[in-house]
N, C-alpha and C. Protein backbone atom coordinates (compact mmCIF):
# COMPACT_ATOMS: atom_id res chain seq x y z
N UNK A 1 100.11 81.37 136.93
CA UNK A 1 100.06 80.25 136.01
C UNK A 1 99.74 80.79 134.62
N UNK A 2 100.21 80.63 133.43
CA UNK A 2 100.49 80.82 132.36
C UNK A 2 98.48 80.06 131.58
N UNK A 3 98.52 80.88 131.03
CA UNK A 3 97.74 80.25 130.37
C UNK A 3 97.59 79.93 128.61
N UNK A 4 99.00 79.58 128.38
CA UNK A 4 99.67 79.10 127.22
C UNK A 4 99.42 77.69 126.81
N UNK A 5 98.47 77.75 125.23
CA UNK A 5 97.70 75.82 125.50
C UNK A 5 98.84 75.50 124.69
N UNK A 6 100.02 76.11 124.06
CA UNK A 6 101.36 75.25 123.49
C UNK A 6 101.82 74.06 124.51
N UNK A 7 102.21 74.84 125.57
CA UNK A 7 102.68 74.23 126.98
C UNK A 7 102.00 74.77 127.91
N UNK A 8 100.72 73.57 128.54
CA UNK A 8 100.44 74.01 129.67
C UNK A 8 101.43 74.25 131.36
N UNK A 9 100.99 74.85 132.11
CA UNK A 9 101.65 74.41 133.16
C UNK A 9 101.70 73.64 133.87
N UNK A 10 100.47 72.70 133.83
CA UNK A 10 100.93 71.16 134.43
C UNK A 10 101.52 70.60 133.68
N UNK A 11 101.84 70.50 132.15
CA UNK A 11 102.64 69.81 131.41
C UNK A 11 103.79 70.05 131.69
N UNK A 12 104.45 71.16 131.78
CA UNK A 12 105.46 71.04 131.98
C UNK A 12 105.71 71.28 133.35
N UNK A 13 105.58 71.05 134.52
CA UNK A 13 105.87 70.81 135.06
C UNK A 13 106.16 69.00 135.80
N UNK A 14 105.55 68.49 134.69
CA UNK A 14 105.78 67.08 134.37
C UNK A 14 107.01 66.40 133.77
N UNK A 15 107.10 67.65 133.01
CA UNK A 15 108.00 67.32 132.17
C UNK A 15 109.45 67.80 132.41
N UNK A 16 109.36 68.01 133.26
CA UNK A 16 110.94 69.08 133.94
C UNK A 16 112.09 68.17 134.33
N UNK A 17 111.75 66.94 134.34
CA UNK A 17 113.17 66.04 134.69
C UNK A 17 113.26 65.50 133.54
N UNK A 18 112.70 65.43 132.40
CA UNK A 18 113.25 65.05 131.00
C UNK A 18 114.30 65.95 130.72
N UNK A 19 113.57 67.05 130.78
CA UNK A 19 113.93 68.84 130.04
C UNK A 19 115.39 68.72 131.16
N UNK A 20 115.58 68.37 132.40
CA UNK A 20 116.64 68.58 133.22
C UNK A 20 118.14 67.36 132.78
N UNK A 21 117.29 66.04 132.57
CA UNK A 21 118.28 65.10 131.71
C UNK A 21 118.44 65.63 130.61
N UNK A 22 117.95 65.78 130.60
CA UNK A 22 119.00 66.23 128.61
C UNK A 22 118.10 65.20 127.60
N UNK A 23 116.79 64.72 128.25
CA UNK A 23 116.30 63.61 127.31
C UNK A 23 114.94 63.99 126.80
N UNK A 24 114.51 65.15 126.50
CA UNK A 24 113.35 65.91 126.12
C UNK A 24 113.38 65.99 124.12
N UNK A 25 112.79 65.63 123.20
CA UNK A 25 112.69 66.08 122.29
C UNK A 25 113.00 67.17 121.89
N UNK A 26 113.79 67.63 120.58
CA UNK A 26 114.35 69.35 120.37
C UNK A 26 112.54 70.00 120.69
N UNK A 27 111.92 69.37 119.84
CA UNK A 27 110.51 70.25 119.77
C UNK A 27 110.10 70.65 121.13
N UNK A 28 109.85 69.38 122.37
CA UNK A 28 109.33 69.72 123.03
C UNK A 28 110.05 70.52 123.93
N UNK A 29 111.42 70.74 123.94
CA UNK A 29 112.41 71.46 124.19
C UNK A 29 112.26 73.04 123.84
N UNK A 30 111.65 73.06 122.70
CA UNK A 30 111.35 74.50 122.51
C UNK A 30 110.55 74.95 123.29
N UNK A 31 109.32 74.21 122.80
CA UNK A 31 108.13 74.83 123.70
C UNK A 31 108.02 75.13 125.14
N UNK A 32 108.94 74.21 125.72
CA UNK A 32 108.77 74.41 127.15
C UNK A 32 110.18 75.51 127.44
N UNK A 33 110.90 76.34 126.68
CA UNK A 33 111.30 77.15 126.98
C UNK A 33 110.78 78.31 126.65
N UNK A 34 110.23 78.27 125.49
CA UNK A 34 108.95 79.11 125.01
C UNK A 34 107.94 79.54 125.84
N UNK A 35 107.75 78.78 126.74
CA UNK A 35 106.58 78.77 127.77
C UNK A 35 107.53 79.35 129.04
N UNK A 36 108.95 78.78 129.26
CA UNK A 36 109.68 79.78 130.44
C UNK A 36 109.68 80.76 130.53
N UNK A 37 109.75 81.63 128.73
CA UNK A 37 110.03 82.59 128.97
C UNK A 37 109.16 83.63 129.38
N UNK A 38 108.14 83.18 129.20
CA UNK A 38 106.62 84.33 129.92
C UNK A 38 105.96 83.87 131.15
N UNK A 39 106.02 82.49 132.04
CA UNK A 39 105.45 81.95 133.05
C UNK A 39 106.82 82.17 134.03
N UNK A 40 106.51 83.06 134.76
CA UNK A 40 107.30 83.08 135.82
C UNK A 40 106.95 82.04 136.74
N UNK A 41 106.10 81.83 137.15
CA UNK A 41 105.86 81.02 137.89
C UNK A 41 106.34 79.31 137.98
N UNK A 42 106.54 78.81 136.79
CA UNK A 42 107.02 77.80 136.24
C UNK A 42 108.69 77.86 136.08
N UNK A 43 108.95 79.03 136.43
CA UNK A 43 110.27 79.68 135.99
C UNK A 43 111.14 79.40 137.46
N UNK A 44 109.78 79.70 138.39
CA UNK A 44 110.62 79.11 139.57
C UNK A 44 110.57 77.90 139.83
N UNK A 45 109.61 76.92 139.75
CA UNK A 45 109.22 75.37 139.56
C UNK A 45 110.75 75.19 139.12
N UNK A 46 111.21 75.37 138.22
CA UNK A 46 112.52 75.00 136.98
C UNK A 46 113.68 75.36 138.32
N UNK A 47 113.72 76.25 138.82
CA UNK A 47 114.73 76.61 139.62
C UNK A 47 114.92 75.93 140.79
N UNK A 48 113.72 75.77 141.77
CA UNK A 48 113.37 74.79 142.66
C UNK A 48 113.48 73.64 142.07
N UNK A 49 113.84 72.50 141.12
CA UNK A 49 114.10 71.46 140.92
C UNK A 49 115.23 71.63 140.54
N UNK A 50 115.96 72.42 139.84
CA UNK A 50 118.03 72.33 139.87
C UNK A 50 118.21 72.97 141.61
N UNK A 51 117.27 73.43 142.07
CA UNK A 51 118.06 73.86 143.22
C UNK A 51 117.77 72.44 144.77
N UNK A 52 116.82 71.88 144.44
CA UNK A 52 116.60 70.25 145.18
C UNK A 52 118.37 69.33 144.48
N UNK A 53 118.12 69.29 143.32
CA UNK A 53 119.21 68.34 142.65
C UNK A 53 120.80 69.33 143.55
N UNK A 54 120.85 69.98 143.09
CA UNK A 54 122.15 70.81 143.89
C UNK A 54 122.07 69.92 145.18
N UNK A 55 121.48 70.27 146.05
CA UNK A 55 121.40 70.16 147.56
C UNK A 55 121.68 68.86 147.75
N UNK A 56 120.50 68.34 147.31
CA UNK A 56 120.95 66.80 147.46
C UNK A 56 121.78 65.59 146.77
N UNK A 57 122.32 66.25 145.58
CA UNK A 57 123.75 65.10 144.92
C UNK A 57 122.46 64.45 143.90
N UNK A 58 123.37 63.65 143.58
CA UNK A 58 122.15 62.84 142.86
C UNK A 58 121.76 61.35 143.27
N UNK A 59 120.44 61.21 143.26
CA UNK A 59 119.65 59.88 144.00
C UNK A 59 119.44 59.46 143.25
N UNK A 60 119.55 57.81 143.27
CA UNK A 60 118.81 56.98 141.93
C UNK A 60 117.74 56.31 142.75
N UNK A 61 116.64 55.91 141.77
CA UNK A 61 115.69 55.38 142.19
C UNK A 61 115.64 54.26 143.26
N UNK A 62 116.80 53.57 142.94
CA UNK A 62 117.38 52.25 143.70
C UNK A 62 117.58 52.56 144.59
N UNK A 63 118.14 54.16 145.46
CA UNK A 63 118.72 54.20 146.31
C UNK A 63 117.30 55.03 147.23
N UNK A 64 115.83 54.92 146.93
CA UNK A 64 114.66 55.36 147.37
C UNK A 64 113.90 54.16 147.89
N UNK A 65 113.63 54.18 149.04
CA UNK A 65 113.21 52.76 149.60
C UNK A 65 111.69 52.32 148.87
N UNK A 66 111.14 51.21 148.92
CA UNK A 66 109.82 51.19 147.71
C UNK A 66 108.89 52.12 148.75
N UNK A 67 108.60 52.10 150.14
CA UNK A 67 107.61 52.64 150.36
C UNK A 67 107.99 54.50 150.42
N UNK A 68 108.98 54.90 150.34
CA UNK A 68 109.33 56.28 150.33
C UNK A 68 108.99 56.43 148.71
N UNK A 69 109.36 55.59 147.78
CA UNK A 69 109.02 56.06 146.43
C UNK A 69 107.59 55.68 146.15
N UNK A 70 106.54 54.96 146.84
CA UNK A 70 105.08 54.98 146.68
C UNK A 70 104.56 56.40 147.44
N UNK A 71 105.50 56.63 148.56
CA UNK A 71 104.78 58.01 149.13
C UNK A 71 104.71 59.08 147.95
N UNK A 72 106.24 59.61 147.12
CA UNK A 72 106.47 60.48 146.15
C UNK A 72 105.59 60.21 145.14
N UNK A 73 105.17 59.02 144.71
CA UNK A 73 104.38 58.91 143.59
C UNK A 73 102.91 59.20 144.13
N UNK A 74 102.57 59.11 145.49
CA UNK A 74 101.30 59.47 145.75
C UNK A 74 100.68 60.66 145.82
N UNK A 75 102.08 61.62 146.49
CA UNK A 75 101.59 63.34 146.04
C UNK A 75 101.69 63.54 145.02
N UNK A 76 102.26 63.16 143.84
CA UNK A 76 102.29 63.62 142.67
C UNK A 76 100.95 63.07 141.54
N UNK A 77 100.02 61.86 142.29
CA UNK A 77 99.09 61.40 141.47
C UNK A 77 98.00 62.35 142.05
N UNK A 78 98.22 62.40 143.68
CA UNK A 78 97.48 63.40 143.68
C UNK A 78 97.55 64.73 143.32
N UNK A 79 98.27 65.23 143.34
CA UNK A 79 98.62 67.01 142.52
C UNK A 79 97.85 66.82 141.30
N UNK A 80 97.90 65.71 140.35
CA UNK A 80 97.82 65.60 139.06
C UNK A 80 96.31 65.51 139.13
N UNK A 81 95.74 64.91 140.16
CA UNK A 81 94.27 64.50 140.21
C UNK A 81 93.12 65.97 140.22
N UNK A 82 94.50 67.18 140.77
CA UNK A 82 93.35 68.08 141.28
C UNK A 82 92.81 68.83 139.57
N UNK A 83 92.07 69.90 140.17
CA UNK A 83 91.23 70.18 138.93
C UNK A 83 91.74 71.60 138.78
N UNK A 84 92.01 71.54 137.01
CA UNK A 84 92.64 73.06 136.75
C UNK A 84 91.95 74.09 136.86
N UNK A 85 92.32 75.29 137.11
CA UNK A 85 91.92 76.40 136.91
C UNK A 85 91.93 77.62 136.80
C-alpha cells in the first residue's frame, strides 16, 4: 500500500469505476495515475476490476436484484469501516 497523501489507497480504490467510465475529473485523473504509477498494489486492484468487467459483459444496476445489491454495498461499507494502517 502506497503511502502517497495526493491519492490515498483507499481513495482510489473508490474511485476506480469513475476513472474506468471515463467520468473522473482531468485532475483527479492525474493523480490517480500518478499514484498507479508507484503503488503496485493498486495497480493490480485497477487490473482486477477491467479484468471482472471483461469476464462478465456489462451489468447495470437494474439488472442486480435489490437484495444482491444491499449485499455488495455491505462489504464495501464494511471494507471502508476498517481502520487504516
Amino acid at each position: 500500500m502506497s503511502t502517497d497523501e495526493d491519492f490515498p489507497c483507499r481513495e482510489l480504490v473508490e474511485a476506480l469505476t469513475d476513472y474506468l467510465e471515463d467520468a473522473m475529473p482531468a485532475e483527479d485523473r492525474g493523480r490517480l495515475e500518478a499514484h498507479l504509477a508507484i503503488c503496485e498494489g493498486c495497480t493490480t486492484v485497477l487490473e482486477q476490476f477491467r479484468e471482472t468487467i471483461r469476464v462478465t459483459g456489462h451489468l447495470t444496476e437494474d439488472e442486480v436484484s435489490g437484495p444482491d445489491r444491499e449485499s455488495i454495498r455491505a462489504v464495501y461499507r464494511a471494507w471502508r469501516a476498517e481502520p487504516t494502517g
